[in-house]
N, C-alpha and C. Protein backbone atom coordinates (compact mmCIF):
# COMPACT_ATOMS: atom_id res chain seq x y z
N UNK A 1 -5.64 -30.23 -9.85
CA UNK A 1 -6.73 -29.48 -9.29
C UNK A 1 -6.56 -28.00 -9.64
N UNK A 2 -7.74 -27.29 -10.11
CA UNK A 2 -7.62 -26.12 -10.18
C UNK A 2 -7.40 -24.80 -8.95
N UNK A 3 -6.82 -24.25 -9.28
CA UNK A 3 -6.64 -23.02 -8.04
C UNK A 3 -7.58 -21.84 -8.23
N UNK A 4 -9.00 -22.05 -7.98
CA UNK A 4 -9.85 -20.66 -7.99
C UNK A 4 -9.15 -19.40 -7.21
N UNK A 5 -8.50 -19.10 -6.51
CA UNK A 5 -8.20 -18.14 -6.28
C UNK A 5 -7.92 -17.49 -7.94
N UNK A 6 -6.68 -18.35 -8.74
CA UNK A 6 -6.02 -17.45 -9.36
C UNK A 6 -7.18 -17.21 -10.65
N UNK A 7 -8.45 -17.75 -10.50
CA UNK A 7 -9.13 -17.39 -11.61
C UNK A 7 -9.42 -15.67 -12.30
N UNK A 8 -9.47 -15.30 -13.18
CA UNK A 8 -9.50 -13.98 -13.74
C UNK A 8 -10.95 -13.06 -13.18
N UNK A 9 -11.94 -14.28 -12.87
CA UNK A 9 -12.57 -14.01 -12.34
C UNK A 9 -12.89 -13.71 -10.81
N UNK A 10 -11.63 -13.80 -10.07
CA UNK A 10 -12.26 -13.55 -8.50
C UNK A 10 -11.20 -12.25 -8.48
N UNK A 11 -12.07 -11.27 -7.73
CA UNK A 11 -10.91 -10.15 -7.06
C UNK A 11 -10.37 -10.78 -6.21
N UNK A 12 -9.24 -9.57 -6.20
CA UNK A 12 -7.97 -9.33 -5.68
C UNK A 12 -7.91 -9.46 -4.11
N UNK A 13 -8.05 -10.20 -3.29
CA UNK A 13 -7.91 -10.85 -1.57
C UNK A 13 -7.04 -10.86 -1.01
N UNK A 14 -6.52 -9.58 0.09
CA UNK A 14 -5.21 -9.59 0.60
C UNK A 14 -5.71 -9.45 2.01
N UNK A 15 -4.74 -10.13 2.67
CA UNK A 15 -5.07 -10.30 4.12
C UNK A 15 -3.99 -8.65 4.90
N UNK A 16 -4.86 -8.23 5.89
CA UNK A 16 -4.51 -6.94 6.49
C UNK A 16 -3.54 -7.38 7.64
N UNK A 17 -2.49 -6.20 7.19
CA UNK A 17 -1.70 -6.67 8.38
C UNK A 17 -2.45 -5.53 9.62
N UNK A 18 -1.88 -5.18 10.62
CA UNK A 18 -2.67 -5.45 12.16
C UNK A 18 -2.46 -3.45 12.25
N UNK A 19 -1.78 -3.22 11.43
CA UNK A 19 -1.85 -1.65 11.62
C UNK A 19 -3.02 -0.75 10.08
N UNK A 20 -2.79 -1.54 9.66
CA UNK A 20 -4.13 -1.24 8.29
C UNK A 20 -5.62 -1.76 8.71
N UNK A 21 -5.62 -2.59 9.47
CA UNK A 21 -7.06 -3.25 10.39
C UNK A 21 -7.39 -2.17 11.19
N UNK A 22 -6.42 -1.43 11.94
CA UNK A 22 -7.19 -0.50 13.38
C UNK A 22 -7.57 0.81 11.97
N UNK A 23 -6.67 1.03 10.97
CA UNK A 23 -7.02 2.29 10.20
C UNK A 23 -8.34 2.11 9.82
N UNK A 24 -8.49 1.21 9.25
CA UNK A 24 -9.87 0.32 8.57
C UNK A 24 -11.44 0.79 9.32
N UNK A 25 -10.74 0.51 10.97
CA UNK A 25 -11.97 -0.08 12.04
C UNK A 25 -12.28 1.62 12.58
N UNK A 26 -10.94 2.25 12.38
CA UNK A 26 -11.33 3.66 13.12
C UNK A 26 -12.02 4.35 12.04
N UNK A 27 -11.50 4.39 10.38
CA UNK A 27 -11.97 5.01 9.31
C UNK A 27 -13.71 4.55 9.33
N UNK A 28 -14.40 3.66 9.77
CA UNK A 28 -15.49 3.33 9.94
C UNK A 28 -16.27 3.61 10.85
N UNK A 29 -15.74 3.99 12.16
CA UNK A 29 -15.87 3.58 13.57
C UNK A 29 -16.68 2.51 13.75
N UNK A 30 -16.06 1.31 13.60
CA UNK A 30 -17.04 0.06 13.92
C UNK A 30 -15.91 -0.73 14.63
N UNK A 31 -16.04 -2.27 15.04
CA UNK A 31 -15.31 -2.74 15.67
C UNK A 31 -15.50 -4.01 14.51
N UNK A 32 -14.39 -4.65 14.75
CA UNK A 32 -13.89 -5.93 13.54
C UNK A 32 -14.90 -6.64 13.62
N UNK A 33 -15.67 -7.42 14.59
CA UNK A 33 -16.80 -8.09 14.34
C UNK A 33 -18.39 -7.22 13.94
N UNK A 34 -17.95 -6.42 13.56
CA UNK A 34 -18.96 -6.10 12.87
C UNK A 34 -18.85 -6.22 11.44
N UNK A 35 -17.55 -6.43 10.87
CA UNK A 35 -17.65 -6.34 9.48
C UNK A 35 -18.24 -7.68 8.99
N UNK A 36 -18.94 -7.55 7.57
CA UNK A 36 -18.86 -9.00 6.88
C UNK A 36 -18.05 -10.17 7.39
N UNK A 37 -18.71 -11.48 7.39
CA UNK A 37 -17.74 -12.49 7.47
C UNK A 37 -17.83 -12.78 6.37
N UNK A 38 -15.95 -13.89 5.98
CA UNK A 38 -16.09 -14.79 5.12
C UNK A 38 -15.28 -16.06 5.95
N UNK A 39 -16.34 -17.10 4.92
CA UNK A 39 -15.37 -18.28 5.58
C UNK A 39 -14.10 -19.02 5.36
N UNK A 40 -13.50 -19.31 6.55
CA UNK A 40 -11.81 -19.46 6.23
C UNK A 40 -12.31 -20.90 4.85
N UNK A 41 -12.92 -21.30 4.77
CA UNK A 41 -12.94 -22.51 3.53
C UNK A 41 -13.12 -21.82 2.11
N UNK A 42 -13.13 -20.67 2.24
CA UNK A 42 -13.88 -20.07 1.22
C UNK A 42 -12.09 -20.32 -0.03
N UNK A 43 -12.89 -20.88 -1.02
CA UNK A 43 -11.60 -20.99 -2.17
C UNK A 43 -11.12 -19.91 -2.63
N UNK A 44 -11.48 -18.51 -3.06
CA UNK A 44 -10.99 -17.26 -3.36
C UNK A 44 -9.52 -16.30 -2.07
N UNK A 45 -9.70 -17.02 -0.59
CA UNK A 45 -8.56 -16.46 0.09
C UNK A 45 -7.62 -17.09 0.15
N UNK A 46 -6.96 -15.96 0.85
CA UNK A 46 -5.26 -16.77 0.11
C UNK A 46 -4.86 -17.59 1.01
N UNK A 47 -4.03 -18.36 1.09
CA UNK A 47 -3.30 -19.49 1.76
C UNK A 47 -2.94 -19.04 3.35
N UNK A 48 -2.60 -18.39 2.93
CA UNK A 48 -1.90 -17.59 4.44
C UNK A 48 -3.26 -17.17 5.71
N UNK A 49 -4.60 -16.97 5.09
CA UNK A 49 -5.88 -16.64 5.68
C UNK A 49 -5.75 -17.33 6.73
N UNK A 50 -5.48 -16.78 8.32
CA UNK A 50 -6.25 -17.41 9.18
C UNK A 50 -7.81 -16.85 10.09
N UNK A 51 -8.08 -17.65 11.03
CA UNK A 51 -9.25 -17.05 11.10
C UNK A 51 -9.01 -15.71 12.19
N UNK A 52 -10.06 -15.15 12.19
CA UNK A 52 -9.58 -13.77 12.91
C UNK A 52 -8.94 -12.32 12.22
N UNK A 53 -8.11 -12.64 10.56
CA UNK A 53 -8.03 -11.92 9.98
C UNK A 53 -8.82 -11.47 9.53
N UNK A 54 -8.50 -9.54 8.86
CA UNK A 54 -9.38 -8.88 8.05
C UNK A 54 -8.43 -9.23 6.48
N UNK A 55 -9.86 -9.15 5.45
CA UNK A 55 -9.70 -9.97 4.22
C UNK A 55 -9.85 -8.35 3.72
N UNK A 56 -9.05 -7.90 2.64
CA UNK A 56 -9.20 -6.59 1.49
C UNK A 56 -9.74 -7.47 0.48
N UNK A 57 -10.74 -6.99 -0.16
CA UNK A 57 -11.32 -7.06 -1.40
C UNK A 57 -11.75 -5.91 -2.43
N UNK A 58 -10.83 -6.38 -3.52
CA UNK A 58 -10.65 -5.42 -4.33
C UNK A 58 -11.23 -6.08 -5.56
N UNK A 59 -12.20 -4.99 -5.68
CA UNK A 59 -13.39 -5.46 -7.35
C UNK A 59 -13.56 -4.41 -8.18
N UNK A 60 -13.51 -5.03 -9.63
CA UNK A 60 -13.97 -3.67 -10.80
C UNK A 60 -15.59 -3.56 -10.37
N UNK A 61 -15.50 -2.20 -10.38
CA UNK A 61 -16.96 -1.45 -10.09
C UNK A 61 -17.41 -0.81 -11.75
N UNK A 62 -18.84 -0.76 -11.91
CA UNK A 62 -19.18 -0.09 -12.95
C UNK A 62 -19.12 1.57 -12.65
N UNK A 63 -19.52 1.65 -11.43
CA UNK A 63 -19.41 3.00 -11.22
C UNK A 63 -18.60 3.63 -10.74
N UNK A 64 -17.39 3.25 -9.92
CA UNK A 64 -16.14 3.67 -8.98
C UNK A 64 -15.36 3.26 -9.48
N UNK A 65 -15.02 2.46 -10.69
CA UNK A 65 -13.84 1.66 -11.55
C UNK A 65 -13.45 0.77 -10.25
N UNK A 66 -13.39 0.59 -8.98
CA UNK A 66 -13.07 -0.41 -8.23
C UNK A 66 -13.43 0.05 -6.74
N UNK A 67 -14.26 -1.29 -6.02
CA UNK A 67 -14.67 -1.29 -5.08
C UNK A 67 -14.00 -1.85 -4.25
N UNK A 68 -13.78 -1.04 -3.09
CA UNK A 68 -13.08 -1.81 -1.64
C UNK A 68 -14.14 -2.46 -0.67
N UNK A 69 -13.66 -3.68 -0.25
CA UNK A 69 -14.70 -4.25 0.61
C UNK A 69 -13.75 -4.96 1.57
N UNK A 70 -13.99 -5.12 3.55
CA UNK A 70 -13.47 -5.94 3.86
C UNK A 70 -14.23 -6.79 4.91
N UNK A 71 -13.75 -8.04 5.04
CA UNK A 71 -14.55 -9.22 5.63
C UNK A 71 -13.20 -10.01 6.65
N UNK A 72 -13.69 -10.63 7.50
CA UNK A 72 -13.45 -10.83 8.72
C UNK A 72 -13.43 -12.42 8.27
N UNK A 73 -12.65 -13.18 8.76
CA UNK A 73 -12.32 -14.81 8.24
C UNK A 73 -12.70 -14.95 9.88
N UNK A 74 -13.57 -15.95 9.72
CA UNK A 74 -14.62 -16.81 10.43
C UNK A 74 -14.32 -18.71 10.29
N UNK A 75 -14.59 -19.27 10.94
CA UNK A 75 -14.47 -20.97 10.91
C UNK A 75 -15.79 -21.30 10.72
């Protein structure tokens, strides 16, 4: 079976540990359920994903050479 995560094609998905989440939530001022969800089935996160974590997503941008995005793992 193939492992889409490691495809060349999906960014880079690291799960936040619990002191980079409050930096995240205050650098925004929003609260964690407000961010994007993704779903814990989703094939691109990593193994370790449980639900309740914040997901880092890291993408080549045309205009920023790389975009930060983060999403909230949902069931």
């Amino acid at each position: 079976m193939v492992d889409v995560s490691q495809h060349t094609l999906v960014p880079e998905h690291t799960v936040l540990d619990r002191d980079a989440v409050e930096d995240v939530l205050s650098e925004y001022d929003i609260r964690r359920t407000d961010l994007p969800k993704i779903h814990r089935r989703d094939a691109a996160l990593p193994e370790d994903a449980e639900v309740g974590d914040v997901i880092k997503i890291v993408r080549d941008s045309r205009t920023t050479d790389k975009a930060i995005v983060y999403r909230l793992v949902v069931e």
